[in-house]
Protein backbone atom coordinates (compact mmCIF):
# COMPACT_ATOMS: atom_id res chain seq x y z
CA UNK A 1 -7.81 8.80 14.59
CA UNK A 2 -6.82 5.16 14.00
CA UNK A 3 -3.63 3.85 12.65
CA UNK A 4 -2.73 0.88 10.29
CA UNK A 5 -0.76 -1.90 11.75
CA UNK A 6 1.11 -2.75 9.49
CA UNK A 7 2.92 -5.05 11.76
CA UNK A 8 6.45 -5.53 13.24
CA UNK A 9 5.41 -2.30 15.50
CA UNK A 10 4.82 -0.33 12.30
CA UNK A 11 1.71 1.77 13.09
CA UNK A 12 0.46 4.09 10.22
CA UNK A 13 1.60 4.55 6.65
CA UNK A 14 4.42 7.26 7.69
CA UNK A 15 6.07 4.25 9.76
CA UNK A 16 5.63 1.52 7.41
CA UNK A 17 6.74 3.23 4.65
CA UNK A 18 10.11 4.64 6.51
CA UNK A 19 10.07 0.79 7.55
CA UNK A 20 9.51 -1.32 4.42
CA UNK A 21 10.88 1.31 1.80
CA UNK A 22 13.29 3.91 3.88
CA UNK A 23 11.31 6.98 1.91
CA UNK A 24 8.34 9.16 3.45
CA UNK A 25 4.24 7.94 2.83
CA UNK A 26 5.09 11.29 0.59
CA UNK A 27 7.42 9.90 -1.69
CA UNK A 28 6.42 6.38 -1.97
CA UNK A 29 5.77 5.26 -5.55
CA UNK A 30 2.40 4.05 -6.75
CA UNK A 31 3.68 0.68 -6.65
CA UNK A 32 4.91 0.98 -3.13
CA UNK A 33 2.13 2.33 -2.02
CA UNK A 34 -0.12 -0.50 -3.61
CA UNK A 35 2.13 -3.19 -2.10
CA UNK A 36 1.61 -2.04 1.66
CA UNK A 37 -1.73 -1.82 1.09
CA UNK A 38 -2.02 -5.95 -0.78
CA UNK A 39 0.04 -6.92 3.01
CA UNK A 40 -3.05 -5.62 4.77
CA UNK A 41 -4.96 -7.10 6.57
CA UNK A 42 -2.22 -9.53 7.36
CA UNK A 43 1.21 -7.64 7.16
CA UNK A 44 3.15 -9.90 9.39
CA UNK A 45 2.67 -13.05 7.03
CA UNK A 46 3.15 -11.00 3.74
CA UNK A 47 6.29 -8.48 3.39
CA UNK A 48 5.60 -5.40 1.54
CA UNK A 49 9.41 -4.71 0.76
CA UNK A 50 9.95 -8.24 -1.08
CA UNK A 51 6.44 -9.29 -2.61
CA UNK A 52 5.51 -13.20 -3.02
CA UNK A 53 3.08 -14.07 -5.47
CA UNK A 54 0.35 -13.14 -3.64
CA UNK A 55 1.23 -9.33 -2.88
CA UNK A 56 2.51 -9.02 -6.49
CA UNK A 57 -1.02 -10.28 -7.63
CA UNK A 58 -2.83 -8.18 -5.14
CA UNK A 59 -0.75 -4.81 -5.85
CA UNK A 60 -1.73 -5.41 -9.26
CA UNK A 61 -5.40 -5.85 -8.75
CA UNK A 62 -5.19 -2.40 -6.36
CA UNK A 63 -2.87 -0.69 -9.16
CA UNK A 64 -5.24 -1.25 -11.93
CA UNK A 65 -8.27 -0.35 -9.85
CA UNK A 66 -7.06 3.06 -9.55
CA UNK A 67 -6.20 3.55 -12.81
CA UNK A 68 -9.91 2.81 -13.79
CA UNK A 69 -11.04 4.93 -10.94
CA UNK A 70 -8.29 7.96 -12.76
CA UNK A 71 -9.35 7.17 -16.17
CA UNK A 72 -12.93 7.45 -15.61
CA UNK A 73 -13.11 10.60 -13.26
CA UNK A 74 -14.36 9.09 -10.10
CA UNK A 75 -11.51 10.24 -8.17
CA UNK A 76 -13.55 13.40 -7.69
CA UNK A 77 -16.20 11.55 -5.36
CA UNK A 78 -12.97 10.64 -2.82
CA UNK A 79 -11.57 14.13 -3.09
């Protein structure tokens, strides 16, 4: 299994979540969760924790992606 960098010696979601958040990957919120992934694939020039334009824009792009992918039952092809 490979893990995420998601830089600063944060490898995996459990660690950058506990890192950029101070919560579990389990209890991150939707929003969280979409701003570690905008960071990606360049987490050490983008911070998760305090979004610039760029990971605010991108988070939204991800957060309204899944909502289409919710709202029109495809999340049953990633289950």
């Amino acid at each position: 299994m490979q893990r995420v960098d998601w830089g600063h010696g944060n490898f995996g979601a459990e660690a950058a979540a506990r890192a950029y958040f101070h919560t579990s990957a389990a209890r991150l919120t939707r929003s969280q969760a979409a701003r570690l992934a905008a960071v990606l694939p360049d987490p050490d020039k983008w911070n998760a924790a305090v979004p610039g334009p760029h990971v605010s824009e991108r988070a939204g792009v991800l957060l309204g992606q899944a909502a289409m992918v919710t709202r029109d039952g495809l999340d049953s092809c990633i289950r």
